[in-house]
Every structure is written in structure tokens, then in C-alpha cells.
C-alpha atoms as a PDB file:
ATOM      1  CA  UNK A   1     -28.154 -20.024 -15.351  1.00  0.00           C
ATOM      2  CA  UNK A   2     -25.134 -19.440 -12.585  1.00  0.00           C
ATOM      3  CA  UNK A   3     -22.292 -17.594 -13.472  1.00  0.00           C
ATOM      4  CA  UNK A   4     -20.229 -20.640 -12.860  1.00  0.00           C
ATOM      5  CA  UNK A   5     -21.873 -22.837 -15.703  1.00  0.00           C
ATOM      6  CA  UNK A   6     -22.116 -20.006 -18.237  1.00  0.00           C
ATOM      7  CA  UNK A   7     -17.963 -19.465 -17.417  1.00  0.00           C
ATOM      8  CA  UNK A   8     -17.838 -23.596 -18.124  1.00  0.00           C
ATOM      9  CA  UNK A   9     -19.749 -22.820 -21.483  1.00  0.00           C
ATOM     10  CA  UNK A  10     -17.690 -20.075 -22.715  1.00  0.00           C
ATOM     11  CA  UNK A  11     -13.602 -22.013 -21.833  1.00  0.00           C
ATOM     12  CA  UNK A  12     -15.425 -25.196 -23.614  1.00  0.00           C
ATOM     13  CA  UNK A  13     -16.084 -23.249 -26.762  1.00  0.00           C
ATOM     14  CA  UNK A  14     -12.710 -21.527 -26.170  1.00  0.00           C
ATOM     15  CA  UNK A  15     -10.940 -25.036 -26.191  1.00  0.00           C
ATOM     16  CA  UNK A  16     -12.345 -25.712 -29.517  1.00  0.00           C
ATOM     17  CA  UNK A  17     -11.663 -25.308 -32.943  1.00  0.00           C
ATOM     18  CA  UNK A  18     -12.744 -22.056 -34.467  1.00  0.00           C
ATOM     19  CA  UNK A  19     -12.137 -20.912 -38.149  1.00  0.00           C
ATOM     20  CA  UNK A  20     -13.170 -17.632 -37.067  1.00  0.00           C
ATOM     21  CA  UNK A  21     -10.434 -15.657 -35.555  1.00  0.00           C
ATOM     22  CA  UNK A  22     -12.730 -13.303 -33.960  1.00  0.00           C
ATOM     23  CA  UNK A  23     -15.077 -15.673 -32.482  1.00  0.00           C
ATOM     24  CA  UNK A  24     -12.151 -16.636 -30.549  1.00  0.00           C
ATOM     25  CA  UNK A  25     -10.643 -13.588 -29.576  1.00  0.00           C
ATOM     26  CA  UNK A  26     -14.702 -12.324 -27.921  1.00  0.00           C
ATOM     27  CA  UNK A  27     -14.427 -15.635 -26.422  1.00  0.00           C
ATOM     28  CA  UNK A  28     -11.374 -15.169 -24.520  1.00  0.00           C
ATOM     29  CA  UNK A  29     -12.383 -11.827 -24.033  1.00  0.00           C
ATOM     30  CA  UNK A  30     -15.762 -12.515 -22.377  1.00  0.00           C
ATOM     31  CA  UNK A  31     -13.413 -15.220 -19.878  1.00  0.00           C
ATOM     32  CA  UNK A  32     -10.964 -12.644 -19.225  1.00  0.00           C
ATOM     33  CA  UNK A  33     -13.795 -10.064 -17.859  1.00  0.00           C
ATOM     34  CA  UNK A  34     -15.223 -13.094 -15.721  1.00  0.00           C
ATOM     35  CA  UNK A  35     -12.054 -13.809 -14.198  1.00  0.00           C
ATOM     36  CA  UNK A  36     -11.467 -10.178 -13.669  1.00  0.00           C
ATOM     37  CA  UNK A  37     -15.032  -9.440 -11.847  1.00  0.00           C
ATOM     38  CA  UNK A  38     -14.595 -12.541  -9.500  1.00  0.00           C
ATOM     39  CA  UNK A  39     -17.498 -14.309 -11.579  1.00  0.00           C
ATOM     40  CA  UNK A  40     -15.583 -16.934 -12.612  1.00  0.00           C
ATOM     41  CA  UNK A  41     -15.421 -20.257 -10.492  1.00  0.00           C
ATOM     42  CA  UNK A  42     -12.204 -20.556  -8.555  1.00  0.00           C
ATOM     43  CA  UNK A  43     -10.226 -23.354 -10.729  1.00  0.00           C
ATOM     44  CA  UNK A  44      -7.035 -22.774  -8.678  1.00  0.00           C
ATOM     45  CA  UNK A  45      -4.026 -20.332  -8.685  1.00  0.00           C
ATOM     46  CA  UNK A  46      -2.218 -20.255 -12.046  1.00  0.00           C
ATOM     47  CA  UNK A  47       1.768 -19.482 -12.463  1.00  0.00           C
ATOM     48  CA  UNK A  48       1.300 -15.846 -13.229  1.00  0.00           C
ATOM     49  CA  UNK A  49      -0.283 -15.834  -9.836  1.00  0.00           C
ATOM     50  CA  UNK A  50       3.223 -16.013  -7.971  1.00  0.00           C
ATOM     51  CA  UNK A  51       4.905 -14.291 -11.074  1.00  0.00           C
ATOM     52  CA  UNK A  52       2.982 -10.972 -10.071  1.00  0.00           C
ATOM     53  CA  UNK A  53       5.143 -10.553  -6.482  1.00  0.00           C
ATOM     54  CA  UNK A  54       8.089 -10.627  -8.894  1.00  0.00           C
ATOM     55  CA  UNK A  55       6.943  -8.810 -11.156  1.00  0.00           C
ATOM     56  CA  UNK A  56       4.638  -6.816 -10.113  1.00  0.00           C
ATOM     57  CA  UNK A  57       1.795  -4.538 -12.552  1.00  0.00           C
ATOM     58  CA  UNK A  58      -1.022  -2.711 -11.785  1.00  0.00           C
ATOM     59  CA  UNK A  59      -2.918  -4.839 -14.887  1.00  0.00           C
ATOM     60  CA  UNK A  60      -2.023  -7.885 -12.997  1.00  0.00           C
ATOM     61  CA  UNK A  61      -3.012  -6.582  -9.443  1.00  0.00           C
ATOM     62  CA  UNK A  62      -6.815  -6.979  -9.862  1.00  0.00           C
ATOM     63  CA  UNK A  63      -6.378 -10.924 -10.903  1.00  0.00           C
ATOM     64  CA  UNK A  64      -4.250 -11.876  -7.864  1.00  0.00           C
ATOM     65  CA  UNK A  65      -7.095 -10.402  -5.973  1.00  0.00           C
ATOM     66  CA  UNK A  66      -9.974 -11.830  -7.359  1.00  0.00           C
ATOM     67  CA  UNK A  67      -8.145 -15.677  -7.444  1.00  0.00           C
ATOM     68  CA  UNK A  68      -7.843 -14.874  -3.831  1.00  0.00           C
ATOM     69  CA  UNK A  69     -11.276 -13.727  -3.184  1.00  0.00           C
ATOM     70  CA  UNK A  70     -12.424 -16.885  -5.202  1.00  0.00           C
ATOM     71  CA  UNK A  71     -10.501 -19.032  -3.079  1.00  0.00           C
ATOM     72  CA  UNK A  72     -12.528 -18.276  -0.064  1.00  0.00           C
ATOM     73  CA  UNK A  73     -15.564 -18.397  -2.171  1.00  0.00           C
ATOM     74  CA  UNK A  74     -14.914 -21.850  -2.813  1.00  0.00           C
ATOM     75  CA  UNK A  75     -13.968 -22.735   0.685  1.00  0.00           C
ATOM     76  CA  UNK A  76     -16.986 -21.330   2.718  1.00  0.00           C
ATOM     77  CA  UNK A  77     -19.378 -23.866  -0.033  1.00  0.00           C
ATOM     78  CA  UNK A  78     -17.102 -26.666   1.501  1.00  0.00           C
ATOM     79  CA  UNK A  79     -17.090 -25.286   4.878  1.00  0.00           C
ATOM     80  CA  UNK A  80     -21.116 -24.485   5.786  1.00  0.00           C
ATOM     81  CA  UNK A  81     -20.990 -25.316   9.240  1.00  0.00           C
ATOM     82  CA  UNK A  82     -18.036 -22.967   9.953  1.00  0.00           C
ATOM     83  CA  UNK A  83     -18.800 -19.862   7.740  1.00  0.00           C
ATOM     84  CA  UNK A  84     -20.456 -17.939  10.990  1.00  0.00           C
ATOM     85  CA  UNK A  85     -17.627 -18.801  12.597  1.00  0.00           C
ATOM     86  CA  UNK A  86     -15.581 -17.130   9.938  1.00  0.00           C
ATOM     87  CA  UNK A  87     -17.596 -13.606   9.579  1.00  0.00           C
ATOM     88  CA  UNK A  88     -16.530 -11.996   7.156  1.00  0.00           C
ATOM     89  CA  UNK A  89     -13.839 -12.169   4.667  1.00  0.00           C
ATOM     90  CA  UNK A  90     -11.788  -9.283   3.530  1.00  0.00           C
ATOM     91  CA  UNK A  91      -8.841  -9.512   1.141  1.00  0.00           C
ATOM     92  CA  UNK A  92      -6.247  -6.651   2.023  1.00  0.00           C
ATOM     93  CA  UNK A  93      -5.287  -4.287  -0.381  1.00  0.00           C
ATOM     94  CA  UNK A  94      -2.203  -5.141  -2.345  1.00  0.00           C
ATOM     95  CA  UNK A  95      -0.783  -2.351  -4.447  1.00  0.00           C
ATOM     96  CA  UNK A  96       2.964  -3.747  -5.837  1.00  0.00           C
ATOM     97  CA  UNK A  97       3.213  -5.891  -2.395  1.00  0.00           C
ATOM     98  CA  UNK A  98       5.508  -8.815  -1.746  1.00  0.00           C
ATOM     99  CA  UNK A  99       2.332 -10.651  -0.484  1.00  0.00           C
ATOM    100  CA  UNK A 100      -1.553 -11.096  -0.822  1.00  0.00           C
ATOM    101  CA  UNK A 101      -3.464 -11.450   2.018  1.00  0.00           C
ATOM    102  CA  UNK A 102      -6.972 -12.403   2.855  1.00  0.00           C
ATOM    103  CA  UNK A 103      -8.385 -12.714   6.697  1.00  0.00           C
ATOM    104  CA  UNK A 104     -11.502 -13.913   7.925  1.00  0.00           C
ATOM    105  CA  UNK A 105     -13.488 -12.079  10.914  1.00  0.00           C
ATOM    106  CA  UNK A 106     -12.851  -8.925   9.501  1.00  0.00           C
ATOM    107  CA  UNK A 107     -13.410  -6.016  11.955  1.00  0.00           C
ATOM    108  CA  UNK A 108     -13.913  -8.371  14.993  1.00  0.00           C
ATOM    109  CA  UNK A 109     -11.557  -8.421  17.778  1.00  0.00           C
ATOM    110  CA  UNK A 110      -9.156 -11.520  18.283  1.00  0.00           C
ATOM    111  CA  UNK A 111      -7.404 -14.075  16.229  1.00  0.00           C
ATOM    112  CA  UNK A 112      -7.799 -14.801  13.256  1.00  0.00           C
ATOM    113  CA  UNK A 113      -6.755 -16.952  10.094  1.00  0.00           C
ATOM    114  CA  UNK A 114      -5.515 -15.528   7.046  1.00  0.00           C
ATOM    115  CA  UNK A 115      -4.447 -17.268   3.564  1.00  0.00           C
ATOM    116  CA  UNK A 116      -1.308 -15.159   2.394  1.00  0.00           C
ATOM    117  CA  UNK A 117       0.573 -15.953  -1.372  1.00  0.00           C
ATOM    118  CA  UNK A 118       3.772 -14.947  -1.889  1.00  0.00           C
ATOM    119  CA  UNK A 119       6.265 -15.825  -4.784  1.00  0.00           C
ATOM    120  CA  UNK A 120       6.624 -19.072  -3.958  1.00  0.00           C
ATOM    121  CA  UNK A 121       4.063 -20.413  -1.868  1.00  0.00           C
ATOM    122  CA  UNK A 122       0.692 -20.291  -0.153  1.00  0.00           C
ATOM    123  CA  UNK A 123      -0.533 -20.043   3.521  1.00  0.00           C
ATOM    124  CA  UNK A 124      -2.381 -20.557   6.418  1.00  0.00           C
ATOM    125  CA  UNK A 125      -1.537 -18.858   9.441  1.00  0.00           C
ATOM    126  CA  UNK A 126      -3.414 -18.428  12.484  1.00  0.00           C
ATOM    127  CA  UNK A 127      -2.474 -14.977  13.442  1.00  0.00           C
ATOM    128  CA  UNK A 128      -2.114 -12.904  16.829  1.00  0.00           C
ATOM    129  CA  UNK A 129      -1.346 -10.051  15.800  1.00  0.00           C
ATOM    130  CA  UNK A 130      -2.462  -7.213  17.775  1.00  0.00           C
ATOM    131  CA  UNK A 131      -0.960  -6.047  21.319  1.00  0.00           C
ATOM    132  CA  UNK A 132      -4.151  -7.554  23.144  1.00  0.00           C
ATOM    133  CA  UNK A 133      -4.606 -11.280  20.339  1.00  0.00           C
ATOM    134  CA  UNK A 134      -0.814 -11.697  20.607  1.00  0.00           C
ATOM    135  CA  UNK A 135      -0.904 -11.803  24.603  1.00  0.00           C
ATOM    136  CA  UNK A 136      -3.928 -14.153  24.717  1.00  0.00           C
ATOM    137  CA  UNK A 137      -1.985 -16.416  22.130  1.00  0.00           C
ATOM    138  CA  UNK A 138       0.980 -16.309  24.251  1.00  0.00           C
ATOM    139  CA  UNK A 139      -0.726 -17.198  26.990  1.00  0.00           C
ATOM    140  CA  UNK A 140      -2.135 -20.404  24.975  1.00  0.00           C
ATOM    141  CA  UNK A 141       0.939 -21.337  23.664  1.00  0.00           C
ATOM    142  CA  UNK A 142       2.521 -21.800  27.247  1.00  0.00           C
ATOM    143  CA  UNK A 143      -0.892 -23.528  28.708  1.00  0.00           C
ATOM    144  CA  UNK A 144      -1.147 -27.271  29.174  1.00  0.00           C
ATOM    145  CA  UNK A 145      -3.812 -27.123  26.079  1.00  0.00           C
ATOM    146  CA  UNK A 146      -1.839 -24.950  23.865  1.00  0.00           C
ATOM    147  CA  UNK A 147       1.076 -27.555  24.219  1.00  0.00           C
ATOM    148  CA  UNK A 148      -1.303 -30.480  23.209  1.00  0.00           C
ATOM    149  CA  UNK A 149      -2.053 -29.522  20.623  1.00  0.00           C
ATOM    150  CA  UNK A 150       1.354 -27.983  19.258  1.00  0.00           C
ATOM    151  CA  UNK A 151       2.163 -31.493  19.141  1.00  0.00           C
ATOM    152  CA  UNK A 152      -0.295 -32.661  17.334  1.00  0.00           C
ATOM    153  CA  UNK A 153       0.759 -30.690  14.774  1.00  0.00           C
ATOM    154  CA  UNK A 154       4.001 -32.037  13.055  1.00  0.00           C
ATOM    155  CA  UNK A 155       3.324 -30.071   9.675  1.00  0.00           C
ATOM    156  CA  UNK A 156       2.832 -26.405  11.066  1.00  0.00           C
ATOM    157  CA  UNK A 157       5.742 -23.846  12.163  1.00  0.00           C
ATOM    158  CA  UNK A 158       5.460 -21.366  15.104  1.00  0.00           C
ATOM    159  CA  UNK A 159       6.465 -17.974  13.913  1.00  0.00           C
ATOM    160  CA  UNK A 160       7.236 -15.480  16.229  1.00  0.00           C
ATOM    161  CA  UNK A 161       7.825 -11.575  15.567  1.00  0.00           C
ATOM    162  CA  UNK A 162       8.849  -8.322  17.397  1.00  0.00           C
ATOM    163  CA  UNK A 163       6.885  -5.473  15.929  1.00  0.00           C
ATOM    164  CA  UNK A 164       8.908  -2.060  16.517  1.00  0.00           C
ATOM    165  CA  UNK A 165       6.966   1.477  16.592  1.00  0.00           C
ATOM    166  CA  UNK A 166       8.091   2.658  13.629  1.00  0.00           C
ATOM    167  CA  UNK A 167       9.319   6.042  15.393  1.00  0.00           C
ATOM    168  CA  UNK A 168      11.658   3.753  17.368  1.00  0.00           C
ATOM    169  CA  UNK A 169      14.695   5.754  16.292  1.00  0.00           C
ATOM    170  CA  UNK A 170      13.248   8.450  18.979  1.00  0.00           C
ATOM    171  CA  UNK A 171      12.473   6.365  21.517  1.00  0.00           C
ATOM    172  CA  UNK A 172      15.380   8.712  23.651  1.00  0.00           C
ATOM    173  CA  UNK A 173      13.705  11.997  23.139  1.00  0.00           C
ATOM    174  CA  UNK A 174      11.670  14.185  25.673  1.00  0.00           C
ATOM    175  CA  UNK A 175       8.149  13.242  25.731  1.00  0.00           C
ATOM    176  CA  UNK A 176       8.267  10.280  22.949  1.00  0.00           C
ATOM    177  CA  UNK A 177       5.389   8.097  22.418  1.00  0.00           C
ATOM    178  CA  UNK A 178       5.480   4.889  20.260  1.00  0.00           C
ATOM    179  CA  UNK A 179       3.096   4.782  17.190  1.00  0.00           C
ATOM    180  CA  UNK A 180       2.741   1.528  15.311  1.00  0.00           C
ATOM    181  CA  UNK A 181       0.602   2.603  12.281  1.00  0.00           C
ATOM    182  CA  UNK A 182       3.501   1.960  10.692  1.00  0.00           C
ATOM    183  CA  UNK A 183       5.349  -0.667  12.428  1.00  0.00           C
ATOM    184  CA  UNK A 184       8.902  -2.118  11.727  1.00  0.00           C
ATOM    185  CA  UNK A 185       8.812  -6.419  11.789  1.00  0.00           C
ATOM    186  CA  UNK A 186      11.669  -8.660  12.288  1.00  0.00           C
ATOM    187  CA  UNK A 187      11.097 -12.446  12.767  1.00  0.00           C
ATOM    188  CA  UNK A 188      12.417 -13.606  16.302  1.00  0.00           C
ATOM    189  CA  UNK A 189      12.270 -17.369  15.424  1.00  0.00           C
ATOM    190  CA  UNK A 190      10.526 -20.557  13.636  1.00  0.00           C
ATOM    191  CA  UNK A 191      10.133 -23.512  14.887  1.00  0.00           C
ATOM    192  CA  UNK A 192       7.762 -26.638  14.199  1.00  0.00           C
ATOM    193  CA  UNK A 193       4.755 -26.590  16.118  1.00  0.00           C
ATOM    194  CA  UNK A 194       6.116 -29.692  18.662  1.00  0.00           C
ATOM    195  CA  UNK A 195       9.443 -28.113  18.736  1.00  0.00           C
ATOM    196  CA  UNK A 196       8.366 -24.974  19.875  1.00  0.00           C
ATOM    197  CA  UNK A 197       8.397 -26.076  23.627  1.00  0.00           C
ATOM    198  CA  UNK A 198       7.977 -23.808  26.625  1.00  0.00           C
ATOM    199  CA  UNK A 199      11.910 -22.690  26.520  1.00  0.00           C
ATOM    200  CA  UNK A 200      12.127 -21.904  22.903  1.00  0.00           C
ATOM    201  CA  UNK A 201       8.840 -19.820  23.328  1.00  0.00           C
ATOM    202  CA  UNK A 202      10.653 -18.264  26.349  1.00  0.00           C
ATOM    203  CA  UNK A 203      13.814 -17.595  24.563  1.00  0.00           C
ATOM    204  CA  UNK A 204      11.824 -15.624  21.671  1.00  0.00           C
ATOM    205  CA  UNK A 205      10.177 -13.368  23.724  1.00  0.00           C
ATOM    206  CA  UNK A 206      13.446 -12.720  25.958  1.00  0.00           C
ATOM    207  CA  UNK A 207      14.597 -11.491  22.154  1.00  0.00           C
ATOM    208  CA  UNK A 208      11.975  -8.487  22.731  1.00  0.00           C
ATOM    209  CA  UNK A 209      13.571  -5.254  23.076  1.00  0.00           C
ATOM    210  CA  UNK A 210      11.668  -2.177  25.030  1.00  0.00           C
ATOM    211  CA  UNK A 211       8.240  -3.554  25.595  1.00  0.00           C
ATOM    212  CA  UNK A 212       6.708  -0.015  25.746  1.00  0.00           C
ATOM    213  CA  UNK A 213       8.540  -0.140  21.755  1.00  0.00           C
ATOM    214  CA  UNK A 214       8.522  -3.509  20.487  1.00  0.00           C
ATOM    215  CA  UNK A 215       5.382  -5.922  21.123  1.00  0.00           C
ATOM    216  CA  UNK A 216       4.964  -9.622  19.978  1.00  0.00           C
ATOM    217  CA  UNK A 217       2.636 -11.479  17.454  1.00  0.00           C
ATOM    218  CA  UNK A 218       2.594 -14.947  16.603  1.00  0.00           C
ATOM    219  CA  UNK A 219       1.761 -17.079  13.514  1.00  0.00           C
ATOM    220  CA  UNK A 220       0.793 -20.854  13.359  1.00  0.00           C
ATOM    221  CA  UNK A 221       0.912 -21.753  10.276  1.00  0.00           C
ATOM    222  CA  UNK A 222       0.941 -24.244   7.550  1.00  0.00           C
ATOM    223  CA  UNK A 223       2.215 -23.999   4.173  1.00  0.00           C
ATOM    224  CA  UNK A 224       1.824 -25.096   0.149  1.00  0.00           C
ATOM    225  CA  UNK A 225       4.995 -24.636  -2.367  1.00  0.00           C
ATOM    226  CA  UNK A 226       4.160 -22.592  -5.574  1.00  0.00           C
ATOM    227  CA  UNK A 227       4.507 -26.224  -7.340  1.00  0.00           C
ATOM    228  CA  UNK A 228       2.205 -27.893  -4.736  1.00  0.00           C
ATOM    229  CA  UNK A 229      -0.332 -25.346  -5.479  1.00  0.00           C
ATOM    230  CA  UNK A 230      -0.325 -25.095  -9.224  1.00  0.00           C
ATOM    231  CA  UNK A 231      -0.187 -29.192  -9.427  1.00  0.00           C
ATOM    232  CA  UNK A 232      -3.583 -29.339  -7.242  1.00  0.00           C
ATOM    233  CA  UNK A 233      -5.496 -26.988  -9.120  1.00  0.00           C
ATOM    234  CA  UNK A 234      -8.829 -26.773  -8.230  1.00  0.00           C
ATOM    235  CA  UNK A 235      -8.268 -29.223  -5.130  1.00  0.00           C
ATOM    236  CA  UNK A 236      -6.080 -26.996  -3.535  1.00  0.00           C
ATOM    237  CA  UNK A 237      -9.267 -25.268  -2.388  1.00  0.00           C
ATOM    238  CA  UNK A 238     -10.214 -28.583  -0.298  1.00  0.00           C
ATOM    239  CA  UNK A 239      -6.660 -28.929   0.965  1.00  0.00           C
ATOM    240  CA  UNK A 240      -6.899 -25.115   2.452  1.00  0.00           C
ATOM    241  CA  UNK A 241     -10.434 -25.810   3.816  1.00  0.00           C
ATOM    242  CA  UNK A 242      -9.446 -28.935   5.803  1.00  0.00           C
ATOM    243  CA  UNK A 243      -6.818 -26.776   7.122  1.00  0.00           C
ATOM    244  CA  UNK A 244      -9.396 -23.927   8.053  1.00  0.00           C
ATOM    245  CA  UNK A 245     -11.708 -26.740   9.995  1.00  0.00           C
ATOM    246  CA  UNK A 246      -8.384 -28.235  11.691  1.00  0.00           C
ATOM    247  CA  UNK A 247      -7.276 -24.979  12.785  1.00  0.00           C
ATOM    248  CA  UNK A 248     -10.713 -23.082  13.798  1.00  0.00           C
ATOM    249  CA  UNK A 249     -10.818 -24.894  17.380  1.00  0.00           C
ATOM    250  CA  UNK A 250      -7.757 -23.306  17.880  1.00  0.00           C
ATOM    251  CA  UNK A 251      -8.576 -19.551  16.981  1.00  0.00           C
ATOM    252  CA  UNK A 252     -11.975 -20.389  19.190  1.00  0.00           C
ATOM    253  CA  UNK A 253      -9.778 -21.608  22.392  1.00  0.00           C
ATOM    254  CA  UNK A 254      -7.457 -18.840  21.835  1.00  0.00           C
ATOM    255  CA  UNK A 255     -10.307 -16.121  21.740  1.00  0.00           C
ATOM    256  CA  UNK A 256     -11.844 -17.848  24.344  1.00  0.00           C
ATOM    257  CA  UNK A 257      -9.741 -16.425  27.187  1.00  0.00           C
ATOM    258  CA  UNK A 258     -10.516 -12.621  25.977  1.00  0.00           C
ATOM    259  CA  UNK A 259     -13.672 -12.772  27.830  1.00  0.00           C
ATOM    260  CA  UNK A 260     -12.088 -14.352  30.880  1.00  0.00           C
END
């Protein structure tokens, strides 16, 4: 018997009547452990979800995690044709964060997609993050194809960022070197996707300080509201996977141009 039925089982007994008190209590118990260990099926993000990045605890931290890992989980079964496509799926660590993050193609080179949850909504994002991803983005974002399909995508915004070495404060001493292990990030603009045309794009990265100090990344990204999410439930999962399959072509064209 699968995890998923035997988790099915145990909430239907839990919804039921019990005289005994502690029949109940092992029961919710024994669903409490599966949710913890990522053995439960993903049946969407509850309220306490979003509370966490307000109110953050270390108790909490492991079941914002595991809702996020089962997310994915429930995405790749609707997704089979595009899970090699996806490699592998890491959720970042969280700690007390403002945000939870998970990122396919973990450890390969390139863009990538990422779900993110933060207080008040979910994510997609196509993301170019890196010095060498953000400049082959760019470059796709100014291109004939880029623009196509920018327009054809009315729901999405265009995020751009400047991320500063984080010893930018000694940028003017003798033999400084920027290090970005711990980089400082301040959003340059957002548009919608067909309003981010070739002089807004322009006008963002004429924002960029010292480029030896400050590089760009981009995200493309679409997003649920906390209510959107929690009103879906389960479904959400199918919502987020369309979006994965929509946006995939464009993390392939994007990556493309790295071995050109």
C-alpha cells in the first residue's frame, strides 16, 4: 500500500467520530509525522504556510519545507515528459527567512525556474541569476524572439535587479576585489512582460552602478495571492505545472545561446 493511500486512511478516520480521546490524538499524531517526513500527498499550501514568514519558528520550519518539496512531487507526476528537462530539484535552506525557495536543475549551469512563497503569495520565476545566466537572458530579452514572446505573456512581470559585492563599501581601497558570496540586492524595475520593451530594458540596466561591483539578474515571473493559493488547494499544483510547461521553452532558448 502507497504512502499516499495509507495518509487518505488515517485523515478519514481522523474526520470521524471517536469516543476515544486517544484514538484520536495517535491519529493526528501518526498525520502530523507524515506531513513532517514529506510522506504525505501534497493537498496544497495551508494558511500557516504564509503565517511562518511572519512568524517565523524553528517547529514550523520543517513543514514549509516539506509542503514545498511536495509541491514539486506532485508536479513532476503531471509533468513526465519534462522531468529530464527539470534535473533535479532542490529546495534551499530556509532558517527564519522571508522566503522559501525551491529550483529545479540543481547544480547545472544556466537558467532556471524556481517556485518561491512568501507571506503573501506564491511564484514562478524564471531566473538569471548568475554573472554568466543573467547576460545570456539579457541578451534574449533584447532579441527579436525574446520580444515575441514577452508579449505573449500579459500575466508575467519582468523583474530586474543590481546585485552589489557585498564589500562594496571598499570598492575605493588599494587592491580591492569584489566578492559576492554575500551580495547586496536592490530591485531596478518591474514591468509586465509586453511592457518591458527594448527602452525600459535599456533604462534598467543604465541604473547599474560599477559593473566590476554591481552585476544584473533577471526574473520572469508569474504569480498566485496567498488567497488564490489556499482557495485552489490541491489544484494549485496543476496551475504551477502548466506554468512550468509554458515557461520551459523559454529557460531552453535562453540556455541555448551558452553553447553558442
Amino acid at each position: 500500500m502507497r504512502w499516499a493511500a495509507i495518509y487518505e486512511w488515517a485523515t478519514g478516520q481522523l474526520s470521524r467520530r471517536h469516543d476515544e480521546d486517544v484514538t484520536r490524538f495517535l491519529l493526528a499524531q501518526f498525520v502530523e509525522f507524515l506531513d513532517l517526513t514529506g510522506l504525505a500527498p501534497f493537498i496544497g499550501f495551508r494558511a500557516g504556510d504564509f503565517d511562518f514568514f511572519e512568524r517565523p519558528t524553528w517547529e514550523k520550519q520543517p513543514e514549509v519545507k516539506t509542503r514545498l518539496a511536495a509541491l514539486w512531487d506532485e508536479m513532476l507526476e503531471l509533468l513526465p515528459r519534462e522531468r529530464a528537462d527539470l534535473g533535479k530539484i532542490h529546495v534551499g535552506q530556509l532558517g527564519l527567512a522571508e522566503t522559501a525557495h525551491a529550483q529545479t536543475n540543481w547544480r547545472e549551469p544556466g537558467v532556471n525556474l524556481t517556485t518561491e512563497l512568501y507571506a503573501n503569495e506564491l511564484q514562478v520565476n524564471v531566473v538569471g541569476w548568475l554573472q554568466k545566466d543573467a547576460a545570456r537572458f539579457e541578451d534574449w530579452l533584447i532579441s527579436d524572439r525574446g520580444r515575441r514572446r514577452l508579449n505573449t505573456l500579459p500575466g508575467h512581470q519582468l523583474i530586474v535587479y543590481g546585485r552589489q559585492a557585498g564589500n562594496i563599501a571598499k570598492r575605493g581601497q588599494p587592491g580591492a576585489r569584489p566578492w559576492f558570496q554575500r551580495e547586496i540586492v536592490r530591485e531596478l524595475g518591474c514591468s509586465s512582460a509586453p511592457g518591458a520593451d527594448l527602452g525600459w530594458i535599456k533604462g534598467r540596466m543604465d541604473e547599474l552602478g560599477d559593473r566590476k561591483w554591481e552585476k544584473a539578474a533577471f526574473h520572469l515571473r508569474r504569480t498566485w495571492t496567498k488567497d488564490e493559493v489556499l482557495d485552489k488547494g490541491k489544484g494549485i499544483a496543476r496551475e504551477v505545472a502548466d506554468e512550468v510547461e509554458r515557461l520551459l521553452p523559454l529557460v531552453r532558448e535562453i540556455n541555448a545561446a551558452t553553447a553558442s
